[in-house]
Protein backbone atom coordinates (compact mmCIF):
# COMPACT_ATOMS: atom_id res chain seq x y z
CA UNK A 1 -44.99 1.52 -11.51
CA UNK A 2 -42.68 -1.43 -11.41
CA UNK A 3 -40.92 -0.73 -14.76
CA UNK A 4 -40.36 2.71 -13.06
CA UNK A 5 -38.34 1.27 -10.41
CA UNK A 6 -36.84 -1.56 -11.12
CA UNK A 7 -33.51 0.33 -11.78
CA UNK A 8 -33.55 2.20 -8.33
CA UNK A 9 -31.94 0.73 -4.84
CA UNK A 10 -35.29 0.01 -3.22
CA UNK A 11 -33.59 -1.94 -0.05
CA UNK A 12 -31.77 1.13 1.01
CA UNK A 13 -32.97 4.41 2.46
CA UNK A 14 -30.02 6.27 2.89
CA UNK A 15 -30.69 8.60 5.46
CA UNK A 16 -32.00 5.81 8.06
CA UNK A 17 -28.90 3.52 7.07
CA UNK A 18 -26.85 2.00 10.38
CA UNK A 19 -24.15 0.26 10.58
CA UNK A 20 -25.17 -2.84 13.40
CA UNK A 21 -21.81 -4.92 12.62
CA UNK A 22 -18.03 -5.55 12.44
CA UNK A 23 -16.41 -8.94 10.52
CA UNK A 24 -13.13 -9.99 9.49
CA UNK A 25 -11.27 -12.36 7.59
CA UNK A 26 -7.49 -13.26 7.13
CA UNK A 27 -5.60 -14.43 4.37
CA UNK A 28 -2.25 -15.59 3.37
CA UNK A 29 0.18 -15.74 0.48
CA UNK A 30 -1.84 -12.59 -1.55
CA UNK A 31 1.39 -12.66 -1.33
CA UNK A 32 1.12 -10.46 1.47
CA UNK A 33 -0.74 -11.00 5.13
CA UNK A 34 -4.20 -9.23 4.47
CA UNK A 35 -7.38 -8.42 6.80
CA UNK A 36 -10.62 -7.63 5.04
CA UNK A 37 -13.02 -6.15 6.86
CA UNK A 38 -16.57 -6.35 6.45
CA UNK A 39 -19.44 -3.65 7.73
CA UNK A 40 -23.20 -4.57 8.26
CA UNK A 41 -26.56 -2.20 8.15
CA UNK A 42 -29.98 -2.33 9.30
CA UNK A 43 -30.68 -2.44 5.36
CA UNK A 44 -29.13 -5.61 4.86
CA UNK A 45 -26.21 -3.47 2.89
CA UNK A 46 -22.68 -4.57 3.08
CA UNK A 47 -19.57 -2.34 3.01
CA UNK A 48 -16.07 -3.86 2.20
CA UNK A 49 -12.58 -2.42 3.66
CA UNK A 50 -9.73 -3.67 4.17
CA UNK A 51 -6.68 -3.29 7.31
CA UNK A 52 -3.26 -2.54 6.27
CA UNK A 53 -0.76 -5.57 4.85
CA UNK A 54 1.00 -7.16 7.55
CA UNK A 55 -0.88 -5.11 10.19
CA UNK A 56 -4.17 -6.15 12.84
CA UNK A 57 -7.63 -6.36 13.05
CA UNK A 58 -7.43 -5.05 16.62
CA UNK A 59 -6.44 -1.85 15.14
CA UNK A 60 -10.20 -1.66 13.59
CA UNK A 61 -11.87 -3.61 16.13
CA UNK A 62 -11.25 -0.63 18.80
CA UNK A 63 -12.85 1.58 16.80
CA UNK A 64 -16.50 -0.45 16.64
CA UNK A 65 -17.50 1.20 19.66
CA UNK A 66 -17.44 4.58 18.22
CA UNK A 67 -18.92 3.69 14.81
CA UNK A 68 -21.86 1.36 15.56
CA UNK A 69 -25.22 3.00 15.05
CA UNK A 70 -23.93 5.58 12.65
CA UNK A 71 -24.94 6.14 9.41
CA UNK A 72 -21.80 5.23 7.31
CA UNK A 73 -23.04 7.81 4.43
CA UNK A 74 -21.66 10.18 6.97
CA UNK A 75 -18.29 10.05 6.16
CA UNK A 76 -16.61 12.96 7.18
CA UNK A 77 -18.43 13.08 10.73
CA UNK A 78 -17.33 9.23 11.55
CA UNK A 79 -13.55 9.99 10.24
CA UNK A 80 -13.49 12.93 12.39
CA UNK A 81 -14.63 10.81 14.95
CA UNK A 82 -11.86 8.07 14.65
CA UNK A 83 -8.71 9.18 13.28
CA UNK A 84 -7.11 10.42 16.45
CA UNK A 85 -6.96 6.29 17.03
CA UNK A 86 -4.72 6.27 13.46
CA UNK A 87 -0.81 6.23 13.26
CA UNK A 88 1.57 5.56 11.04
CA UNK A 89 2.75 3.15 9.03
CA UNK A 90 0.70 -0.22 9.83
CA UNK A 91 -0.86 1.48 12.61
CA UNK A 92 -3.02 3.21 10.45
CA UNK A 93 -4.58 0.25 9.38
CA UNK A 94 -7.61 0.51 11.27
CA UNK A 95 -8.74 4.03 10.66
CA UNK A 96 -8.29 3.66 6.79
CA UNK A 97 -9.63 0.12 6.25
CA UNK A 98 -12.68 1.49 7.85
CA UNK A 99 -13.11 4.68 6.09
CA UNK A 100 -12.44 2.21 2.68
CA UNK A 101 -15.74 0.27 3.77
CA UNK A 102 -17.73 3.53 4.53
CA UNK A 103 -17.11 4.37 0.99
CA UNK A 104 -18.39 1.70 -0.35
CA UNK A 105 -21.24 1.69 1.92
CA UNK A 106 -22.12 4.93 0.82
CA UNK A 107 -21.22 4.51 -2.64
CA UNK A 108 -23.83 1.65 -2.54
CA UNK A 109 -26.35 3.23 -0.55
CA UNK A 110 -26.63 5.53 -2.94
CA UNK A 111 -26.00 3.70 -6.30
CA UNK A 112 -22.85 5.47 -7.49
CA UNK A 113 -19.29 4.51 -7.62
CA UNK A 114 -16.52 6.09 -5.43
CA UNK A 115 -14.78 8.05 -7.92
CA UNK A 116 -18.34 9.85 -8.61
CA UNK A 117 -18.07 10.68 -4.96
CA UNK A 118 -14.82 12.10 -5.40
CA UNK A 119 -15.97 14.56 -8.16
CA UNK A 120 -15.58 12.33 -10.91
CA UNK A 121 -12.81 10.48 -13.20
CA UNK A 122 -9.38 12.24 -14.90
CA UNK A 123 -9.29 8.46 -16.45
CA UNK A 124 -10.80 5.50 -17.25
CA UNK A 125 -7.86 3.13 -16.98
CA UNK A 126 -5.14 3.20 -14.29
CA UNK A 127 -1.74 2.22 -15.22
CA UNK A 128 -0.18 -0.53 -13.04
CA UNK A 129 3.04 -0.56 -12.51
CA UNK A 130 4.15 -4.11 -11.17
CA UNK A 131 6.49 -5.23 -8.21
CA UNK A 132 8.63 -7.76 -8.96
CA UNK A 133 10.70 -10.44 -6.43
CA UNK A 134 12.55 -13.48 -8.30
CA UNK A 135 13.32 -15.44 -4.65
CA UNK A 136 16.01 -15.20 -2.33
CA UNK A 137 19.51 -16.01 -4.55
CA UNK A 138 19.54 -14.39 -7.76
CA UNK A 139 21.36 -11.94 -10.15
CA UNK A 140 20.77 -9.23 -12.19
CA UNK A 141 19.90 -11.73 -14.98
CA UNK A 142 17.27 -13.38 -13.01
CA UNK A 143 15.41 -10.09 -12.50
CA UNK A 144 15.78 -9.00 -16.07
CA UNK A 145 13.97 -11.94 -17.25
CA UNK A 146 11.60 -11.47 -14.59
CA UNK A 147 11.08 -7.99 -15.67
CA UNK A 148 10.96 -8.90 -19.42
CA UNK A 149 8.09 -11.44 -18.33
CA UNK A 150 6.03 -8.69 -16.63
CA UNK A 151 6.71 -6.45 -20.18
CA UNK A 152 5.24 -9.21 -21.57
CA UNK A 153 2.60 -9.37 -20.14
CA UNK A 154 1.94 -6.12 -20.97
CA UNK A 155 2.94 -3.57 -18.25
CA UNK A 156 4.81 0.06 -19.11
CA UNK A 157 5.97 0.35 -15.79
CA UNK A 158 7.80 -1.72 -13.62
CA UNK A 159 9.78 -1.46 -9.77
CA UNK A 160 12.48 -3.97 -8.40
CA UNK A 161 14.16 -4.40 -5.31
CA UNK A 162 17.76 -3.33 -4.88
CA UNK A 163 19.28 -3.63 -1.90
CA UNK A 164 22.23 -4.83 0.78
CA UNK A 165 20.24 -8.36 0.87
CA UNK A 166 21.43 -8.68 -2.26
CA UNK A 167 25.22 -8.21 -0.89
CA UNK A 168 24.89 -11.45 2.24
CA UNK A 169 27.33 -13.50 1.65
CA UNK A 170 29.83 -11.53 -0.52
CA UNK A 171 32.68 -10.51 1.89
CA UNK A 172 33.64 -7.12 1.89
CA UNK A 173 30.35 -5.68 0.44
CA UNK A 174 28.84 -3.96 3.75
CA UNK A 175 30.15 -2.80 6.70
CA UNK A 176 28.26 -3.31 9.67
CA UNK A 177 28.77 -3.67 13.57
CA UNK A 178 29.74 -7.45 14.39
CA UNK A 179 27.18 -9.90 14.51
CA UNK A 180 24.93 -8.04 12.28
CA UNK A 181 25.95 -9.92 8.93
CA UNK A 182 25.82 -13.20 10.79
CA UNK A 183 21.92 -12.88 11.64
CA UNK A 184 21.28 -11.56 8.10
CA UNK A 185 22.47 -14.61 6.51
CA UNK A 186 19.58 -16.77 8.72
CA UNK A 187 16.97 -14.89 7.82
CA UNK A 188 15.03 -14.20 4.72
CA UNK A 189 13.76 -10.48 3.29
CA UNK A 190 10.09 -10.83 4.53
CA UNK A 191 11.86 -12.07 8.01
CA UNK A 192 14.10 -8.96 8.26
CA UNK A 193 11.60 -6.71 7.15
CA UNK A 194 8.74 -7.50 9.83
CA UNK A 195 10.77 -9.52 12.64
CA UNK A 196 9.14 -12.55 12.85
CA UNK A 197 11.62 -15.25 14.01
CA UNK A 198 14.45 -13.09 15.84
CA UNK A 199 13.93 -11.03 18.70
CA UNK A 200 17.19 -9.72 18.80
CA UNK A 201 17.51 -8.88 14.69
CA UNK A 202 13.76 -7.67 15.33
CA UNK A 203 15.19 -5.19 17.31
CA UNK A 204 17.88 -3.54 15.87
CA UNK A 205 15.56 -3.92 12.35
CA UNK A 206 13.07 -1.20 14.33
CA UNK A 207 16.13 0.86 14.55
CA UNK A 208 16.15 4.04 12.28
CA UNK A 209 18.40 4.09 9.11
CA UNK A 210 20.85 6.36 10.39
CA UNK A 211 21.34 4.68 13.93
CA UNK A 212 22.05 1.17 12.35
CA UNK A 213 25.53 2.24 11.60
CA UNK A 214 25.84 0.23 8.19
CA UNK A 215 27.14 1.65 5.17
CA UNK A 216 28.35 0.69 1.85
CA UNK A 217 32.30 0.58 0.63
CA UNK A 218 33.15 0.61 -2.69
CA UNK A 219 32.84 -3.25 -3.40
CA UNK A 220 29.23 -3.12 -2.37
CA UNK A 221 28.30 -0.45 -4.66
CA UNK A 222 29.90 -2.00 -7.25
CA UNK A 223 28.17 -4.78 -7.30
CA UNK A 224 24.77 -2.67 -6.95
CA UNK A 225 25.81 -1.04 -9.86
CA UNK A 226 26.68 -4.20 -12.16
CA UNK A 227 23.25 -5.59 -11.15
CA UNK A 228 21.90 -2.35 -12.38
CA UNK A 229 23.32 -2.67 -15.23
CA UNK A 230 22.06 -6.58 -15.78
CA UNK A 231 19.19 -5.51 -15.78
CA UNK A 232 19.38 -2.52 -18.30
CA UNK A 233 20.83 -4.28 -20.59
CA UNK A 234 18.37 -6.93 -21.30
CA UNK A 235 15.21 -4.53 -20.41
CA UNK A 236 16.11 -1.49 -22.49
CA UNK A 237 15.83 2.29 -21.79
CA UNK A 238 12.88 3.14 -22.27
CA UNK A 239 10.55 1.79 -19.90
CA UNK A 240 10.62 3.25 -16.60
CA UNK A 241 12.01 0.93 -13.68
CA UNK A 242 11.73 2.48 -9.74
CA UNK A 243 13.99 0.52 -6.75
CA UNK A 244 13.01 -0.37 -4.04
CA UNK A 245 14.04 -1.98 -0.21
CA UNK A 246 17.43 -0.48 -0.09
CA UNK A 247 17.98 -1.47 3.21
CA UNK A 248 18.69 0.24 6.64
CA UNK A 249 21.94 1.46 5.98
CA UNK A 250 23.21 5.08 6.44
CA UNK A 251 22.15 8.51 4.24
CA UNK A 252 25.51 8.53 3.09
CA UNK A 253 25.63 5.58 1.16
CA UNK A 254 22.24 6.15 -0.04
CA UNK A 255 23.54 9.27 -2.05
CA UNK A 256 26.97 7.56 -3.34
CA UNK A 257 24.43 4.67 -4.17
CA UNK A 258 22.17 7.58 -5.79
CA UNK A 259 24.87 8.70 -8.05
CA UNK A 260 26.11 5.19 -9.07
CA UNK A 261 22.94 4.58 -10.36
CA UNK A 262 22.13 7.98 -12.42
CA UNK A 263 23.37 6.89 -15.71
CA UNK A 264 20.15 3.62 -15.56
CA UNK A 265 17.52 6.47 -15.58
CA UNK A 266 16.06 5.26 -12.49
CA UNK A 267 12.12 6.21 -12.13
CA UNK A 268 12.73 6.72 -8.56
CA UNK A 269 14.60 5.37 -5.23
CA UNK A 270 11.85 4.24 -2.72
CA UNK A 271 12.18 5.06 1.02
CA UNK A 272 16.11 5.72 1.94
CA UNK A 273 15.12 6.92 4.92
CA UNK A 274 12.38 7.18 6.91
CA UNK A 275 9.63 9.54 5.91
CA UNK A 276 9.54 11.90 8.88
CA UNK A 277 13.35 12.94 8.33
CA UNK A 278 12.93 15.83 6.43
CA UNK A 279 16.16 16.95 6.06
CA UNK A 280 17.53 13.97 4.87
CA UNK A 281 15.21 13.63 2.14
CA UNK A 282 16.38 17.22 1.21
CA UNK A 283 19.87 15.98 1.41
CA UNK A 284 19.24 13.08 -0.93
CA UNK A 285 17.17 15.01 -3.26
CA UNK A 286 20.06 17.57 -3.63
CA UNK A 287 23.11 15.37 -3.97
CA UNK A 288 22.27 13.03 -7.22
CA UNK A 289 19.38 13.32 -10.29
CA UNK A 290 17.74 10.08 -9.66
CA UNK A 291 14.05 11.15 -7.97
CA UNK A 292 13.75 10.85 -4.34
CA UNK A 293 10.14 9.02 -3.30
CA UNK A 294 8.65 8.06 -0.27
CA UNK A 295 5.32 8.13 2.03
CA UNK A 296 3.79 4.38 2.33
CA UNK A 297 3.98 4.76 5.90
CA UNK A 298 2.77 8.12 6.14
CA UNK A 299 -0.49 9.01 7.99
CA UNK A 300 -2.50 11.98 7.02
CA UNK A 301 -2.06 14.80 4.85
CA UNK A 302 -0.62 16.91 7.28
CA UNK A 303 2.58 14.45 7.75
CA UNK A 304 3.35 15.16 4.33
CA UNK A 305 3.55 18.80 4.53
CA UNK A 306 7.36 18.99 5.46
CA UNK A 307 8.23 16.94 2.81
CA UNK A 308 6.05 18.80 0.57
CA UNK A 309 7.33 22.13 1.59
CA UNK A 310 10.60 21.38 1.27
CA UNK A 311 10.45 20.11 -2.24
CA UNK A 312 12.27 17.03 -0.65
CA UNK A 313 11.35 13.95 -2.93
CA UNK A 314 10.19 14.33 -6.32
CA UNK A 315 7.91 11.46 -5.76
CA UNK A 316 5.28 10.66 -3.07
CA UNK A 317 3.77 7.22 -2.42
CA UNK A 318 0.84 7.12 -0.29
CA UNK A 319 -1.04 3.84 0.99
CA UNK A 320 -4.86 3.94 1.10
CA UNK A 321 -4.93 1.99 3.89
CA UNK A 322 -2.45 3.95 6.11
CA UNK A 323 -3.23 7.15 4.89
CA UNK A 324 -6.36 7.50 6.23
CA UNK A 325 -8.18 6.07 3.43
CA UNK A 326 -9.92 7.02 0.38
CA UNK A 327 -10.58 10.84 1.02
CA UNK A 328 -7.62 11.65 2.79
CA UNK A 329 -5.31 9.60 -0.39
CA UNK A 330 -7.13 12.29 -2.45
CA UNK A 331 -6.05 14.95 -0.34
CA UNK A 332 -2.44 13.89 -0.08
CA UNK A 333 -2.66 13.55 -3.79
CA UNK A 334 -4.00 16.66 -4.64
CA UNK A 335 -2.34 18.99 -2.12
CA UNK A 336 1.09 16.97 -4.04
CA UNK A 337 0.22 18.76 -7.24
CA UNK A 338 -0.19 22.44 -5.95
CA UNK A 339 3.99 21.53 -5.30
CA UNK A 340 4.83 20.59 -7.94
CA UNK A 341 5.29 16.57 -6.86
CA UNK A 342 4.16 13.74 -9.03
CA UNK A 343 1.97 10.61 -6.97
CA UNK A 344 2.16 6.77 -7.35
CA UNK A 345 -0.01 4.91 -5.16
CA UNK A 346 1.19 2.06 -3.14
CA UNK A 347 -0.87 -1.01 -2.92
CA UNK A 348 0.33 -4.78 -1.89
CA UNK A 349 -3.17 -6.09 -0.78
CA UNK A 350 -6.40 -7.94 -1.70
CA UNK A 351 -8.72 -6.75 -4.31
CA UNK A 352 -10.63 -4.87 -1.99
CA UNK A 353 -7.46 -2.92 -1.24
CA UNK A 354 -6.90 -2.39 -5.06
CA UNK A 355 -10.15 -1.03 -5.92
CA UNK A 356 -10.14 1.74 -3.28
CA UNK A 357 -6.68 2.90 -4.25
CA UNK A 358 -8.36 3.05 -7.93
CA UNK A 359 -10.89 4.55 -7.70
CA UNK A 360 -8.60 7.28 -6.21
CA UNK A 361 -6.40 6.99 -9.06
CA UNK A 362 -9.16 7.55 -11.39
CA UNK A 363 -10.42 10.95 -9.26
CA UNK A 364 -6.85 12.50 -9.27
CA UNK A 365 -4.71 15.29 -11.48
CA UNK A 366 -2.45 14.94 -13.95
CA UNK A 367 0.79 14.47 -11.36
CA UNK A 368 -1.00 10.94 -10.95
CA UNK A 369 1.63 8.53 -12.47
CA UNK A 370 0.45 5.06 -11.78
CA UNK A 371 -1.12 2.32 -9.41
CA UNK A 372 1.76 -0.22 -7.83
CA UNK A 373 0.34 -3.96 -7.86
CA UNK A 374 2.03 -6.92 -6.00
CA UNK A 375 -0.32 -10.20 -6.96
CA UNK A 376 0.75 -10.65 -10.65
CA UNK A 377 1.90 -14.29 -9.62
CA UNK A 378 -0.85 -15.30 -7.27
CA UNK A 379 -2.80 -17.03 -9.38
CA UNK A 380 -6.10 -17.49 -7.24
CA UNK A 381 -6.02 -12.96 -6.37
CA UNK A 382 -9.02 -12.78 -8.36
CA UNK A 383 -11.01 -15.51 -8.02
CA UNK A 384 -11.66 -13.54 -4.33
CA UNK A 385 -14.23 -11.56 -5.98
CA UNK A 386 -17.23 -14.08 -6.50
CA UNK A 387 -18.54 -13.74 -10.06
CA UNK A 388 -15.35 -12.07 -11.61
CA UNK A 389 -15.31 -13.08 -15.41
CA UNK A 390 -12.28 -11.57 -16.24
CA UNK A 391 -9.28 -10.24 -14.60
CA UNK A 392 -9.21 -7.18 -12.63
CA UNK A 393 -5.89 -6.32 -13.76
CA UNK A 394 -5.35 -7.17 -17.77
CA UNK A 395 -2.30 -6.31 -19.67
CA UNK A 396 -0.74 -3.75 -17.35
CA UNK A 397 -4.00 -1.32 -16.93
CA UNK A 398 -7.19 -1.62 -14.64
CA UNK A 399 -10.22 -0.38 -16.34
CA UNK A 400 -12.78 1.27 -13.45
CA UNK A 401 -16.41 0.54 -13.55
CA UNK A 402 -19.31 2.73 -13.12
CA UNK A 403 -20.49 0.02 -10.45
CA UNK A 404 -21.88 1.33 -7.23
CA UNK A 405 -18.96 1.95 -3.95
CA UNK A 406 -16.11 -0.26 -5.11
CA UNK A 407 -17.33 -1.99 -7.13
CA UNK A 408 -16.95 -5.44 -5.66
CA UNK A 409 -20.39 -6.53 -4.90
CA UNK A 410 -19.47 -9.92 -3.01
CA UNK A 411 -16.10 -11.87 -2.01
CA UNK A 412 -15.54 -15.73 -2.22
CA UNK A 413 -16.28 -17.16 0.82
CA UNK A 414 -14.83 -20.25 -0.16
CA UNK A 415 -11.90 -18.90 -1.88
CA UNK A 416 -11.12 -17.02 1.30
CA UNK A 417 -11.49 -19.99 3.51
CA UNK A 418 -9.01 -21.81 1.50
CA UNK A 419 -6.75 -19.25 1.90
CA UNK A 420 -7.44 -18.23 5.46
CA UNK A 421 -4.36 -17.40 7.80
CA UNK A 422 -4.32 -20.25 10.03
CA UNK A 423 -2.26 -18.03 12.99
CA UNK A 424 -5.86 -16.31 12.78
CA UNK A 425 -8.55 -18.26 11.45
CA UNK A 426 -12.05 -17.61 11.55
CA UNK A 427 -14.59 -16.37 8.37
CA UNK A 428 -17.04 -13.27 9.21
CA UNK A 429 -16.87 -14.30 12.94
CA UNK A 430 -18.89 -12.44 15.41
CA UNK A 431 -16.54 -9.40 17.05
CA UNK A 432 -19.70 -8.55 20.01
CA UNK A 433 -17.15 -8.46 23.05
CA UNK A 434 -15.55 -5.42 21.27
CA UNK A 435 -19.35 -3.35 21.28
CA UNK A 436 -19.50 -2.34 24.82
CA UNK A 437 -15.48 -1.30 24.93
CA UNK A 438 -15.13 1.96 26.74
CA UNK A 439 -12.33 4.13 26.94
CA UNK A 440 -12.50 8.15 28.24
CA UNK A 441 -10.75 8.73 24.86
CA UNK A 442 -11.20 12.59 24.78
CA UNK A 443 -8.13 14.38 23.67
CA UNK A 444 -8.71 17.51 25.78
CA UNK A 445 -10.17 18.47 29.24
């Protein structure tokens, strides 16, 4: 009798399973600011998920209320339940990171991995296409030998930044309302980008591209373009490079950029514009050949469906954890390919992150291009996952496992601890003053 079960899940019943808990963690320098989020059951089964890059745990911890004393396996009833507390961008950090852990849960509870869930794999190994930053002064040099190292090192796709950061400094490059150039040369990218330090350059950051009123001249561009071409000549042809991080400047620019840049057989330009502008996606799309691409920020399927309709990018670029997580990716993914649109994934987080934006990559079509990855230079990414013998990421391609939920059956407490954000410390701390919140939450009367 024992030989007959010693392969099966004894600890878990999946049909009484509960979920009795909510923990967190917070790291820094993966390189990004990450929130892993744990879930605990009556069975002692533990289900990982992560909140959005740069985002909050408050965003999940509202939501324990609602989920505690459900049976994660449920996952469509408890999504239903939550995502009206989603939103874009970082603010659907919550909603997905959660969904990511009841995936796993269920994935465990039931000893199969998430992709099986998903109706199965189109592949076993998910090409990674790598992000790459070389510091805050550099040329185009720089980056091409930071790109050749990442060829190296055995990756067939790669994505750089190329934007009006570059141009600080270089009179005559942008043109901008005074003042504006004089706060951008304080301030580094990751600064501008999420408004730490500045209240003021905070501000008009949070303004939409087209209200910013900066644009390009000529010298600007053509210094874009000579850095373009840097890079293309000591990189080659033939591998395919996407930009990034253009900066908040106007549509216009964006197309004379566009066509500057057509003759380096760009894979894509990433996020112009913000998502929800339709029309000026449309506009972009039309006025130069270099592929349009955008959605990071974009929560749900249905936010998509403009774009989608449209045929306004050529590219979309969803983020598990602000899509809405795992199931919903899937949907944005697959609802891409009845229009014709091919799919990268977006993913700048931990390795719980990574694994649920595989195991989508593994359960979707043939418009599935590849998996983005941000941690090729933090050397200690991996050693989060206690046990790991070998890279989760090797030469440019993540092979997925046939382990149950994500795979990942434990973190590091200890690597996690030594990498804890210190603005919010605290290991798998006890969230109870969030389990009695109430809130008359009901969308309708």
């Amino acid at each position: 009798m024992e030989s007959m079960t010693s392969g099966i899940n004894t600890n878990s019943s999946p049909s009484q399973l509960r979920i009795t808990d909510m923990r967190f963690v917070d790291i820094v320098d993966a390189p990004m600011e990450c929130t892993i989020l744990r879930l605990e059951t009556n069975q002692g089964i533990t289900g990982y998920g992560e909140v959005r890059d740069f985002s909050n745990k408050v965003y999940a911890l509202q939501l324990k209320r609602l989920i505690v004393g459900e049976n994660p396996c449920n996952i469509g009833k408890i999504f239903n339940k939550i995502k009206q507390f989603g939103g874009q961008a970082r603010q659907g950090g919550g909603v997905s990171g959660i969904e990511v852990a009841l995936c796993d849960l269920a994935g465990k509870a039931f000893g199969v991995p998430v992709y099986q869930m998903l109706g199965g794999k189109f592949r076993d190994k998910i090409r990674i296409y790598c992000d790459t930053d070389v510091g805050e002064t550099h040329n185009g040099n720089d980056m091409s030998v930071a790109l050749q190292k990442r060829m190296d090192s055995g990756y067939t796709m790669l994505k750089m930044d190329l934007g009006i950061d570059l141009l600080v400094g270089i009179d005559g490059t942008i043109n901008a309302p005074l003042g504006y150039l004089d706060r951008m040369r304080d301030f580094t990218r990751q600064e501008m980008s999420f408004g730490i330090t500045d209240k003021a350059f905070a501000e008009f950051m949070s303004v939409p591209h087209p209200f910013t009123f900066v644009s390009l001249p000529d010298k600007g561009l053509d210094y874009l373009e000579e850095y373009m071409s840097q890079v293309r000549d000591i990189i080659g042809y033939e591998v395919p490079l996407a930009i990034d991080h253009i900066g908040h400047v106007n549509v216009q620019s964006c197309i004379r950029l566009g066509k500057r840049l057509e003759k380096y057989n760009i894979a894509w330009m990433e996020d112009c514009v913000p998502w929800f502008y339709t029309d000026q996606w449309k506009q972009l799309s039309n006025s130069c050949a270099v592929p349009m691409c955008t959605g990071e920020d974009t929560y749900l399927c249905e936010n998509f469906m403009p774009l989608f309709r449209n045929k306004a990018i050529s590219v979309i670029h969803p983020d598990v954890l602000t899509a809405g997580g795992i199931y919903e990716t899937k949907k944005i993914i697959d609802t891409a390919w009845e229009h014709g649109i091919a799919a990268a994934i977006h993913m700048a987080e931990t390795p719980i992150g990574c694994m649920a934006a595989a195991h989508v990559s593994a359960a979707v079509g043939d418009n599935f291009v590849a998996m983005e990855f941000h941690s090729h230079d933090v050397p200690w990414w991996n050693n989060m996952v206690k046990g790991a013998k070998e890279p989760i990421i090797q030469n440019g391609w993540l092979t997925i496992s046939d382990k149950p939920g994500l795979g990942i059956d434990e973190l590091d407490d200890e690597v996690l601890r030594a990498h804890m954000n210190p603005k919010r410390p605290g290991l798998w701390e006890s969230t109870d003053t969030w389990n009695q919140e109430w809130a008359h939450d009901r969308t309708w009367s």
